[in-house]
N, C-alpha and C. Protein backbone atom coordinates (compact mmCIF):
# COMPACT_ATOMS: atom_id res chain seq x y z
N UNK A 1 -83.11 -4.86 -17.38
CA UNK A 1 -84.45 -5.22 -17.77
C UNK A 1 -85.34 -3.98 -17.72
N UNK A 2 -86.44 -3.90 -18.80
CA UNK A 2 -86.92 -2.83 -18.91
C UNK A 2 -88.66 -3.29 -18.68
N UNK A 3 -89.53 -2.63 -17.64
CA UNK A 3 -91.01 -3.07 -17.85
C UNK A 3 -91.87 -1.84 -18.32
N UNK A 4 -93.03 -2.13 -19.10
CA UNK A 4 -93.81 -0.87 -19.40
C UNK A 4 -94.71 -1.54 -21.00
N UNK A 5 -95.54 -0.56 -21.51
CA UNK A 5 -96.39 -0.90 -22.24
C UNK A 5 -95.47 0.02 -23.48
N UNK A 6 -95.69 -0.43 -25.10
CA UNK A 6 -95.25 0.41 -26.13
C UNK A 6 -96.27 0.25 -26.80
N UNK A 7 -96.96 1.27 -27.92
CA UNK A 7 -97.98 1.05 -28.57
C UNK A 7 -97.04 1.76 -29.59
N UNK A 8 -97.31 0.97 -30.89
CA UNK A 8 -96.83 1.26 -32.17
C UNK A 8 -95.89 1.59 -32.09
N UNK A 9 -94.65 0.46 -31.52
CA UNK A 9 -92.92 1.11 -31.01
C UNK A 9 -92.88 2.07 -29.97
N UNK A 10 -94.01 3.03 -29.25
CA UNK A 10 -93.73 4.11 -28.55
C UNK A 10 -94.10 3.33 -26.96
N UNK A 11 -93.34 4.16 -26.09
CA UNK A 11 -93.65 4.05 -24.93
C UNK A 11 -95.07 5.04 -24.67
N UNK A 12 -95.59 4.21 -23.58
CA UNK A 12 -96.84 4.65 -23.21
C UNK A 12 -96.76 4.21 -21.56
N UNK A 13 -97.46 5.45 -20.64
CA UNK A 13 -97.27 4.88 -19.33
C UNK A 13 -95.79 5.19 -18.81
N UNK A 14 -96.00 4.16 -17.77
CA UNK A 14 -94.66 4.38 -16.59
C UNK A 14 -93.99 2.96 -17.12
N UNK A 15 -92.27 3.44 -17.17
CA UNK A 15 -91.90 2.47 -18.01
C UNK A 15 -90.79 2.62 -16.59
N UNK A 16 -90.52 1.39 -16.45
CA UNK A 16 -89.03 0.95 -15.40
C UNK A 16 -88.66 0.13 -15.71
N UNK A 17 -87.37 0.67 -15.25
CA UNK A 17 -86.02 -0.52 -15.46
C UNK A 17 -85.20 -0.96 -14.24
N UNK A 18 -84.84 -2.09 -14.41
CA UNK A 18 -84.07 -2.77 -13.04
C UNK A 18 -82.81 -2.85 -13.35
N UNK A 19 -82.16 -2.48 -12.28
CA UNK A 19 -80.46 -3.60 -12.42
C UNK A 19 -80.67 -5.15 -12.09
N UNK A 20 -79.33 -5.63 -12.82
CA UNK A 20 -79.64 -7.32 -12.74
C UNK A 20 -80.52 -8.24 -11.63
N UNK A 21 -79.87 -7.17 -10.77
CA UNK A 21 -80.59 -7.94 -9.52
C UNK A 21 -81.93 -7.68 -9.40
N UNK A 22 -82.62 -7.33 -9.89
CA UNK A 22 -84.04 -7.06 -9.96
C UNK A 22 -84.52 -6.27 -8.86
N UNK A 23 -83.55 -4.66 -8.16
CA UNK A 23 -84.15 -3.84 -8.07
C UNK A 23 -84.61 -2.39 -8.84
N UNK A 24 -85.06 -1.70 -8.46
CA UNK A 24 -85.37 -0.79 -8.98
C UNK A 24 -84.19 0.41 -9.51
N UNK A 25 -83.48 0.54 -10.96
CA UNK A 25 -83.04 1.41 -11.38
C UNK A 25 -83.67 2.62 -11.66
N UNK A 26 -84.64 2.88 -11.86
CA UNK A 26 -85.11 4.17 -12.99
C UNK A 26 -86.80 4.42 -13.41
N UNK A 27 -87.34 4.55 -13.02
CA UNK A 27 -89.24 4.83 -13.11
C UNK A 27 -89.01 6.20 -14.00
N UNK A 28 -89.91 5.93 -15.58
CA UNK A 28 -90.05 7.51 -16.41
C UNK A 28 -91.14 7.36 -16.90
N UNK A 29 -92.26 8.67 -17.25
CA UNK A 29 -93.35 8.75 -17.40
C UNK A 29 -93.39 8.94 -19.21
N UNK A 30 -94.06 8.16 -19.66
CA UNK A 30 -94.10 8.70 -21.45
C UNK A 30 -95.60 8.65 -21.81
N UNK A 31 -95.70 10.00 -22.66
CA UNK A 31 -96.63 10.06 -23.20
C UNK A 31 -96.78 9.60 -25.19
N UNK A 32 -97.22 8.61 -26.00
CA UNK A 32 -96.96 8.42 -27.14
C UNK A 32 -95.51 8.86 -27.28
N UNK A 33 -94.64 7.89 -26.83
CA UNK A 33 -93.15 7.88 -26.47
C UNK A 33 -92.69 9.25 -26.37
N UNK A 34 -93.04 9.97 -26.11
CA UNK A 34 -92.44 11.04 -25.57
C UNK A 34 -92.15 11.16 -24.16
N UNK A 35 -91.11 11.65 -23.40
CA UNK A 35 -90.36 11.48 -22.25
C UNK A 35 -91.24 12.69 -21.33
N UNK A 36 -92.38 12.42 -20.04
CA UNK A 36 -92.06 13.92 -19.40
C UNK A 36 -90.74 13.81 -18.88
N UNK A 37 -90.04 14.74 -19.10
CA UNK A 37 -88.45 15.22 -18.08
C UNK A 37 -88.98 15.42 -16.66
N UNK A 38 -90.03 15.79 -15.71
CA UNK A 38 -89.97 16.15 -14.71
C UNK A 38 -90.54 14.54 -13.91
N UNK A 39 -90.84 13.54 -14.65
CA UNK A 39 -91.57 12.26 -14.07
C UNK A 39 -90.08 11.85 -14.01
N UNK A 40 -89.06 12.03 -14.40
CA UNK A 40 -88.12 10.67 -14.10
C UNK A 40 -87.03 10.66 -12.77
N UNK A 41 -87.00 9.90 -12.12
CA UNK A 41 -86.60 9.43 -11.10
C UNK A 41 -85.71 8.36 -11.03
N UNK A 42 -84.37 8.54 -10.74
CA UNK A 42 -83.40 7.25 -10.89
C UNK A 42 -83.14 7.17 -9.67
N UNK A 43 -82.68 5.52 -9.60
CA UNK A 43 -81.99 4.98 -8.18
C UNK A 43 -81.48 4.21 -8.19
N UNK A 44 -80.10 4.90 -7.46
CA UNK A 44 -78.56 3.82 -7.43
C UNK A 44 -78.93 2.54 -6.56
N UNK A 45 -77.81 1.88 -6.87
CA UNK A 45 -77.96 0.66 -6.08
C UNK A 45 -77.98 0.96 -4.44
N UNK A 46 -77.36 2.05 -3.71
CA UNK A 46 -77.88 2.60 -2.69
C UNK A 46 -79.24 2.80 -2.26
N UNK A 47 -80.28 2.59 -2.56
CA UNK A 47 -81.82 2.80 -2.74
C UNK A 47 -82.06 4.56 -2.24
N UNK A 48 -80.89 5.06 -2.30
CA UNK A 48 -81.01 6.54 -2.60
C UNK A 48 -81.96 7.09 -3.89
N UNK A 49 -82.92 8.29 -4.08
CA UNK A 49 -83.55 8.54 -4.81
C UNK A 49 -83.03 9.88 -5.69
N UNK A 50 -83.04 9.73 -6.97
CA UNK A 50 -82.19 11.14 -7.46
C UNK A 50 -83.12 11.12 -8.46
N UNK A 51 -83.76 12.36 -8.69
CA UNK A 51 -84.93 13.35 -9.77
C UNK A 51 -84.17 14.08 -11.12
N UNK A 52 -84.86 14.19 -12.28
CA UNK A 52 -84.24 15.31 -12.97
C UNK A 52 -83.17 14.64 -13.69
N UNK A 53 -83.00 13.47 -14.20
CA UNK A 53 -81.42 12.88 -14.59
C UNK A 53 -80.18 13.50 -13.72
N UNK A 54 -80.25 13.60 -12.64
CA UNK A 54 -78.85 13.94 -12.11
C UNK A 54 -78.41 12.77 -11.81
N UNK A 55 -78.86 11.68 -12.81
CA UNK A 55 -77.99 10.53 -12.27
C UNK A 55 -76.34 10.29 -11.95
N UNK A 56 -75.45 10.04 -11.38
CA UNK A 56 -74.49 9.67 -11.05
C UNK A 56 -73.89 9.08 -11.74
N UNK A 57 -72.25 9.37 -12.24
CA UNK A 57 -71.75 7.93 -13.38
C UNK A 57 -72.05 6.73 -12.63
N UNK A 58 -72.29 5.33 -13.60
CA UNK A 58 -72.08 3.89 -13.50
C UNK A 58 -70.95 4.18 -12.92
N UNK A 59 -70.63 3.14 -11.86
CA UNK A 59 -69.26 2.92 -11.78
C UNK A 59 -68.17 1.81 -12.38
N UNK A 60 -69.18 1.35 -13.38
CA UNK A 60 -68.67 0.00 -14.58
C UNK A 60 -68.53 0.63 -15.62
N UNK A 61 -68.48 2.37 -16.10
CA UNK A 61 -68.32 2.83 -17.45
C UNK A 61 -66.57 3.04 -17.11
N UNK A 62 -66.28 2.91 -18.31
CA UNK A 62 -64.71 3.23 -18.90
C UNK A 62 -64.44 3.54 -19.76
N UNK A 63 -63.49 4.14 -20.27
CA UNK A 63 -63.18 4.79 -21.28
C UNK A 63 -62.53 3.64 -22.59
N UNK A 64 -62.75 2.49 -22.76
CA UNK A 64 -62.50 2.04 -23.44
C UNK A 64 -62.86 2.33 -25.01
N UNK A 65 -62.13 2.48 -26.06
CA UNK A 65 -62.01 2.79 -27.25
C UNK A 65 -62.74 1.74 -28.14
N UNK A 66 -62.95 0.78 -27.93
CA UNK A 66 -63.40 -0.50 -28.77
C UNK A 66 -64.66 -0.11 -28.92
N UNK A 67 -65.66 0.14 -30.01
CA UNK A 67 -66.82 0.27 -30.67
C UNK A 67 -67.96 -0.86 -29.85
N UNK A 68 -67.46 -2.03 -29.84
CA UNK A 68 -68.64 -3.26 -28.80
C UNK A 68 -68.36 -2.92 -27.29
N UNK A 69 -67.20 -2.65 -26.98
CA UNK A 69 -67.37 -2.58 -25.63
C UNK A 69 -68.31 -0.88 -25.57
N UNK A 70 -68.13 0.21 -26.27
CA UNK A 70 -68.87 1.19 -26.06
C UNK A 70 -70.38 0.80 -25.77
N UNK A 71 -70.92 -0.09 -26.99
CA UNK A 71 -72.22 -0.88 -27.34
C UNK A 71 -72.39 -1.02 -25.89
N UNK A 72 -72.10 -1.88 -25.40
CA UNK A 72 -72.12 -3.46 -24.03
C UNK A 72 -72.21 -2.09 -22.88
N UNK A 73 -71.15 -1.33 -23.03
CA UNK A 73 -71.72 0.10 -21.88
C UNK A 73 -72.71 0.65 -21.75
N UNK A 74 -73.46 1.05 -23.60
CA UNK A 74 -74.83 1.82 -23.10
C UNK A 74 -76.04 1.15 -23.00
N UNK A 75 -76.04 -0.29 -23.72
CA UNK A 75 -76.81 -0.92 -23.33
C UNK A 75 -77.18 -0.90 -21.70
N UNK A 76 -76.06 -1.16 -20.61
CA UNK A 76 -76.45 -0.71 -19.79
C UNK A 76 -76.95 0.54 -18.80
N UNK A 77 -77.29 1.89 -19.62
CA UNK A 77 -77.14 2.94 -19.14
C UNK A 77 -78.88 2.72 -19.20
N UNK A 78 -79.73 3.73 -18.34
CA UNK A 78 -81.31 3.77 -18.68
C UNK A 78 -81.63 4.09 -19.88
N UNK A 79 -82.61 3.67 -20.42
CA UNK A 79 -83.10 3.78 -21.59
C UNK A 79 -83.40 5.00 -21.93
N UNK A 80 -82.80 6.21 -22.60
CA UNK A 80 -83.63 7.49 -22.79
C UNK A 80 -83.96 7.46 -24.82
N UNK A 81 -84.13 6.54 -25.10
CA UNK A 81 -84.62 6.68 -26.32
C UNK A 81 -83.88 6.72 -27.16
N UNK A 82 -82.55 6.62 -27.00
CA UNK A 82 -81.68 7.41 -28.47
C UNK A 82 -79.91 6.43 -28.32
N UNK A 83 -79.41 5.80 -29.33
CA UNK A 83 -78.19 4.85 -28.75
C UNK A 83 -78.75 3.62 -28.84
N UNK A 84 -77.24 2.89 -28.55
CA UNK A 84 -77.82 1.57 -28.31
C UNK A 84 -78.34 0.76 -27.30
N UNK A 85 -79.61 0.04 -27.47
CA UNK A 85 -79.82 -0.04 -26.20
C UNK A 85 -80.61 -1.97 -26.14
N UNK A 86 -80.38 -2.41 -25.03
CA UNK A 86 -81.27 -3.65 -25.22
C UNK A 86 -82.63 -3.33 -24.37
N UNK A 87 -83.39 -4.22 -24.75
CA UNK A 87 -84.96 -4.10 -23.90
C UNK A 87 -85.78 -5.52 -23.86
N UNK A 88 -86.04 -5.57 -22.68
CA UNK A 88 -86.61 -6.47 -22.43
C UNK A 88 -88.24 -6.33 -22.14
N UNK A 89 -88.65 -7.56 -22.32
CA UNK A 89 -90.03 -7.48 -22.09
C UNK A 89 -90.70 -9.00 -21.34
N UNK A 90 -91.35 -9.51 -20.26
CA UNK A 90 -91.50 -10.08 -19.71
C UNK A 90 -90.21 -11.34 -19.58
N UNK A 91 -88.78 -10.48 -18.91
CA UNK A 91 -87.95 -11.27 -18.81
C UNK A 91 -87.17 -11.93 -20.39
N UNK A 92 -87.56 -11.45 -21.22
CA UNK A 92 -87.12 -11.74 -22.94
C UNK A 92 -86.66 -10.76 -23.26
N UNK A 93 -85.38 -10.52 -24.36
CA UNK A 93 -85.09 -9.86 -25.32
C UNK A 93 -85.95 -9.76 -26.10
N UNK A 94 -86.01 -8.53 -26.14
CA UNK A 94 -87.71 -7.46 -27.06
C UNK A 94 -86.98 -7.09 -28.07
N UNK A 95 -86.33 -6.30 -27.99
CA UNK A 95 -85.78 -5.61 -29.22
C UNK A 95 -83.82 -5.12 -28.76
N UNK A 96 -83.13 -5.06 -29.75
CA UNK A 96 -81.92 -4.60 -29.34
C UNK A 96 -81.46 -4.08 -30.77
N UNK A 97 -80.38 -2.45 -30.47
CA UNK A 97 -80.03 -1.93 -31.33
C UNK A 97 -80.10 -0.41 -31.12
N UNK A 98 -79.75 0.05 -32.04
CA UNK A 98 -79.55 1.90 -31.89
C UNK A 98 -81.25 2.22 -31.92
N UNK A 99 -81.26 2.96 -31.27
CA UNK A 99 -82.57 3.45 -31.22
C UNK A 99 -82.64 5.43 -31.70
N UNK A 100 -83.85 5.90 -32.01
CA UNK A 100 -83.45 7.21 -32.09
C UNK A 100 -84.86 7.71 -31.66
N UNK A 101 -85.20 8.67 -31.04
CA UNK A 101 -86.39 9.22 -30.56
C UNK A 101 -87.06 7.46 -29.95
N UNK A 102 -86.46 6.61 -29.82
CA UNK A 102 -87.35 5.93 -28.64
C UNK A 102 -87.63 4.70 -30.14
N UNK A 103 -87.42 5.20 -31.51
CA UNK A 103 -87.56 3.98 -32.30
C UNK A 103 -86.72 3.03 -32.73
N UNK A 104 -86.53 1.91 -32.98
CA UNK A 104 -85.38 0.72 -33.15
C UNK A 104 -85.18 1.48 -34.83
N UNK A 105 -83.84 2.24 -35.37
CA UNK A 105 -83.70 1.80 -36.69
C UNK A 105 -82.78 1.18 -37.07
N UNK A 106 -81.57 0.38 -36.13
CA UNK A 106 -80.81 -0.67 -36.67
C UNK A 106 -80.41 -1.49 -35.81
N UNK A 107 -81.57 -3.05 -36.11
CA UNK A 107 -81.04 -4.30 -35.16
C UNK A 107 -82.02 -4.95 -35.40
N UNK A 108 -82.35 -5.49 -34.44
CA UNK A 108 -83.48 -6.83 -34.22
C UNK A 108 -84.78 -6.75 -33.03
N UNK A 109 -85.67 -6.93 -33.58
CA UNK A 109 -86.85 -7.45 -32.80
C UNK A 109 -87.07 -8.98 -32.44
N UNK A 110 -87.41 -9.12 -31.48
CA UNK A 110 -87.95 -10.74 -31.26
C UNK A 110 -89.38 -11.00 -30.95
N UNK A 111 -89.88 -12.09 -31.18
CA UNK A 111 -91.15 -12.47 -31.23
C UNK A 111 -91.22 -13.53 -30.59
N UNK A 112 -92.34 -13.92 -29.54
CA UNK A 112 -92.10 -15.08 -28.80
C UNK A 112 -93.69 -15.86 -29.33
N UNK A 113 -93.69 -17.29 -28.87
CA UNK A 113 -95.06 -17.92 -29.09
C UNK A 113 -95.63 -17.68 -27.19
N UNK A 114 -96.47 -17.70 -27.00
CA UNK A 114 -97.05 -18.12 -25.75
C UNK A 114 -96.65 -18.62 -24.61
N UNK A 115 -95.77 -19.88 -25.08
CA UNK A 115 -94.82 -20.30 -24.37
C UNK A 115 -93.46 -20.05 -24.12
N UNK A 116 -93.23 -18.61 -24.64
CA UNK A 116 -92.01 -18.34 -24.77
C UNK A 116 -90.90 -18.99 -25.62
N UNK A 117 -91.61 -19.93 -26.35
CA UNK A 117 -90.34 -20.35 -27.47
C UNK A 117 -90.25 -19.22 -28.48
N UNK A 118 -88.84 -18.83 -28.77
CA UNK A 118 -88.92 -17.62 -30.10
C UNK A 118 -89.61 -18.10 -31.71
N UNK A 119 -90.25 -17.14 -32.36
CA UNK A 119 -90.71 -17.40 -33.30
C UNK A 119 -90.10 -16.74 -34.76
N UNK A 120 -90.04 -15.63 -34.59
CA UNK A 120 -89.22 -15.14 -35.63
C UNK A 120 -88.79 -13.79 -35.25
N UNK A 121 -87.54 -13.26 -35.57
CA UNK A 121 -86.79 -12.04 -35.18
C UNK A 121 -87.08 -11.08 -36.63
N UNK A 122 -87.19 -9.96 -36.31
CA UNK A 122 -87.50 -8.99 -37.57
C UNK A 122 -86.00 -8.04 -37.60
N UNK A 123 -86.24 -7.78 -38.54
CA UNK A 123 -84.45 -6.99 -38.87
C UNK A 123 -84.21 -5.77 -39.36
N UNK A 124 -83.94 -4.79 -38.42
CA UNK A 124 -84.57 -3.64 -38.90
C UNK A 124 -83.18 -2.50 -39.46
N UNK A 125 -83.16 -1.89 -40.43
CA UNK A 125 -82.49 -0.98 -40.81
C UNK A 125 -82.91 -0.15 -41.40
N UNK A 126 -82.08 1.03 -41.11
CA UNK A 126 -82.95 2.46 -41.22
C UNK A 126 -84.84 2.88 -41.11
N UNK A 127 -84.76 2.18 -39.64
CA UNK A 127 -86.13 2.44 -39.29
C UNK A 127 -87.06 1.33 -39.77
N UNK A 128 -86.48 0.54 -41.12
CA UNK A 128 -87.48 -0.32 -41.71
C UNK A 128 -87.05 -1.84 -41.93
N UNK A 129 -88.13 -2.46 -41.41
CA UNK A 129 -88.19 -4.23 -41.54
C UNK A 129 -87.31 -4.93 -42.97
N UNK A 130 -86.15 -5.31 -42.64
CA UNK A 130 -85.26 -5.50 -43.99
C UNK A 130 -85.01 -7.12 -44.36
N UNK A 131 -85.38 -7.57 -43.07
CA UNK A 131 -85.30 -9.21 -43.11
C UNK A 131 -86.06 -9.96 -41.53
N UNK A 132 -86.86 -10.99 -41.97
CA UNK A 132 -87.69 -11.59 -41.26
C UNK A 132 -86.87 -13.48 -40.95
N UNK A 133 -86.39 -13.53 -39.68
CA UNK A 133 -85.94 -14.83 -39.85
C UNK A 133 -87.03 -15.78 -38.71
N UNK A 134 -87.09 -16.36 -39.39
CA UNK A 134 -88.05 -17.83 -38.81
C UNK A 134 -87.59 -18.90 -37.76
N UNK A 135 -87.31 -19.14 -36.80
CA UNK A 135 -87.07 -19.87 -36.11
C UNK A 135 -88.25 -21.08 -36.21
């Protein structure tokens, strides 16, 4: 799960992400989605603190050859903008798909009503809105 503000697709602010269990993976500082490198701070499930991306391998990555299981791996890796990645936003699937400089250009957006029922998913390829489905 990923928390933080995006204005016009970009990160803005202090954006964090949790492991499942809802502690703290990863706190990074963005300016109009741009990354500072010296704000980011990761932390293993040890609540050890590591600066600078010297993060540590997952110990759930493998070398598996299959194209979805690669997917299903980096989805879980921290979000640095670029790959595939899922994102959440108040506990919802926000957006999922390859991302590049921090923008979605192939997958899906979701849209919620108020109440969290979904409303319509946007469909994005090569950077641009290619199909709108209606729930």
């Amino acid at each position: 799960m990923i928390e933080g503000e995006w204005n016009d697709g970009k990160e803005t602010g202090v954006i964090k992400e949790y492991y499942e269990d809802g502690t703290l993976k990863a706190q990074k500082s963005f300016n109009n989605g741009k990354l500072d490198e010296s704000s980011v701070k990761t932390f293993p499930k040890d609540n050890s603190e590591i600066t600078n991306n010297d993060t540590p391998k997952d110990k759930s990555e493998n070398n598996n050859d299959s194209n979805t299981e690669d997917n299903k791996e980096d989805a879980l890796k921290p979000f640095d903008g670029n790959g595939f990645h899922k994102l959440y936003k108040s506990g919802r699937l926000d957006r999922e798909g390859e991302f590049k400089d921090s923008r979605l250009i192939n997958g899906k957006r979701y849209y919620y009503d108020d109440n969290g029922k979904l409303e319509k998913i946007n469909v994005y390829r090569s950077g641009r809105v290619v199909d709108i489905i209606y729930k």
